[in-house]
Protein backbone atom coordinates (compact mmCIF):
# COMPACT_ATOMS: atom_id res chain seq x y z
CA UNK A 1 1.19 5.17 -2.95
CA UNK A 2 3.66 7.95 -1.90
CA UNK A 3 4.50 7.91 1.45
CA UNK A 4 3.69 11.06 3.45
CA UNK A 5 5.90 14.35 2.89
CA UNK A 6 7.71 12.22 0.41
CA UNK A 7 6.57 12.51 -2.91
CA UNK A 8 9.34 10.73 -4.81
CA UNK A 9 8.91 7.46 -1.90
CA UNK A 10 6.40 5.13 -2.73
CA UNK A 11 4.97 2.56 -0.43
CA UNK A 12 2.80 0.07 -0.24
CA UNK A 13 -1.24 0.20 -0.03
CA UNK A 14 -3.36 -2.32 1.72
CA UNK A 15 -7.18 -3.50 0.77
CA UNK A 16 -9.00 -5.44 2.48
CA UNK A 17 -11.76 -7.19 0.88
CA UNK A 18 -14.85 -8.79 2.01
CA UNK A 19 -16.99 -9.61 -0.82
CA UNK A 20 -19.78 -12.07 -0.40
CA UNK A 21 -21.56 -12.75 -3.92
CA UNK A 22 -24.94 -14.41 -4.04
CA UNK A 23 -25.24 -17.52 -5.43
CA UNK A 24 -28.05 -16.59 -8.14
CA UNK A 25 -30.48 -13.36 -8.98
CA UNK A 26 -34.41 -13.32 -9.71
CA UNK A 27 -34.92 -11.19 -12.57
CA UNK A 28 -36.53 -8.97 -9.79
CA UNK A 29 -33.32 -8.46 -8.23
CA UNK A 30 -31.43 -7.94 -11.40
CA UNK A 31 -33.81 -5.39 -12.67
CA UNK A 32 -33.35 -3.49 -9.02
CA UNK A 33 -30.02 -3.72 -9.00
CA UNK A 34 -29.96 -1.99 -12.54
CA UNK A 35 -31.93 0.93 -11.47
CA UNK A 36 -29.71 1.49 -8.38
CA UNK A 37 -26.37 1.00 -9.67
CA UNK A 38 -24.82 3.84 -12.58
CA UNK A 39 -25.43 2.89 -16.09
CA UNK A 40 -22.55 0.53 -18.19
CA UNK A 41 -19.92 2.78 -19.57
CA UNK A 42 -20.50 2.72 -23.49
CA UNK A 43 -16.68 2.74 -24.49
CA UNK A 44 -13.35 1.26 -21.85
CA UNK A 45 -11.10 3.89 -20.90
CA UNK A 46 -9.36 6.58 -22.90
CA UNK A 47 -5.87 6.44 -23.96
CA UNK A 48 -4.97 9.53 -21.79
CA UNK A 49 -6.73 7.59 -18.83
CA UNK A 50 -4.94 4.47 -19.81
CA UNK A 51 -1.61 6.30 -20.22
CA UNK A 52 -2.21 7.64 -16.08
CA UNK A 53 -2.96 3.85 -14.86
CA UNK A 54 0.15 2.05 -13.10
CA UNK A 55 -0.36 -1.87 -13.69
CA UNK A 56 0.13 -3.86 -10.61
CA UNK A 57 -0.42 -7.34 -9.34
CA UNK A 58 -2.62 -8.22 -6.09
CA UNK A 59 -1.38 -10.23 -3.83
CA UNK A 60 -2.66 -11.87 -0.70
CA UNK A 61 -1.06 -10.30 2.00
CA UNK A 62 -1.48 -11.20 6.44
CA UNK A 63 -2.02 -7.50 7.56
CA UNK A 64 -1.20 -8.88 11.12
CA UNK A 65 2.11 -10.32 10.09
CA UNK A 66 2.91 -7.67 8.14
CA UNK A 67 2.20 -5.62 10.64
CA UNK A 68 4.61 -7.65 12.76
CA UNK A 69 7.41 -7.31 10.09
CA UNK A 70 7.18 -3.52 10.67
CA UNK A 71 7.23 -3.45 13.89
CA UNK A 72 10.27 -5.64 14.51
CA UNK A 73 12.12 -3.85 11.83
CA UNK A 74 11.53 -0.39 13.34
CA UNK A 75 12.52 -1.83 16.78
CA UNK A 76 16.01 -3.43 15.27
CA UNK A 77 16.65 -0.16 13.40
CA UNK A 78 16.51 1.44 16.95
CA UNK A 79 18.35 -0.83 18.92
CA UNK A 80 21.59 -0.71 15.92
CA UNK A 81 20.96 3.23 17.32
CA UNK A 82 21.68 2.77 20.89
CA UNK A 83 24.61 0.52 19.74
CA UNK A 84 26.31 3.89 17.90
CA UNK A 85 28.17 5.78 20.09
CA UNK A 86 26.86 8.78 21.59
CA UNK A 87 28.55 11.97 20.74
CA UNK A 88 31.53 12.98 18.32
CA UNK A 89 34.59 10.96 18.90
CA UNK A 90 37.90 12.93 19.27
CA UNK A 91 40.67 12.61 16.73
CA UNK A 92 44.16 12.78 18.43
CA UNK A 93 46.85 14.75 16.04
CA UNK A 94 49.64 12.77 14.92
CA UNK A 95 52.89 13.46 16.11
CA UNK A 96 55.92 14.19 13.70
């Protein structure tokens, strides 16, 4: 995904899942589920369409650790700032 007000910057997109599947259908249920849901798609994709998709792999991912990752690396990229010196630092002239 790009990352906000950076269009060239991509990061990364979480989805979280929670799927449960029966374990069978009636023939009742299948036939509902058919009137409620849209209609097969005759053909796959186009080539133009196919030509826009990005192929990617899913992985599992621990938001909370993740999470936890971030958070310590924003907090050690803020502490390296208070170890920088404050200000400009003065260049003395050599003498000839």
């Amino acid at each position: 995904m790009p990352m906000y007000q950076r269009p060239f910057m991509k990061g990364k997109l979480y989805i979280h899942f929670l799927v449960d599947f029966p374990e069978s259908l009636s023939p009742d249920q299948v036939s509902a589920l058919q009137k409620i849901l849209p209609p097969k798609p005759a053909s796959g994709l186009t080539d133009m369409e196919l030509d826009e998709c990005e192929e990617t792999t899913m992985h599992d991912v621990n938001i909370e650790e993740e999470m936890r990752r971030k958070q310590q690396a924003a907090q050690e990229a803020y502490e390296e700032d208070e170890d920088m010196p404050s200000g400009a630092q003065r260049v003395q002239c050599a003498q000839q």
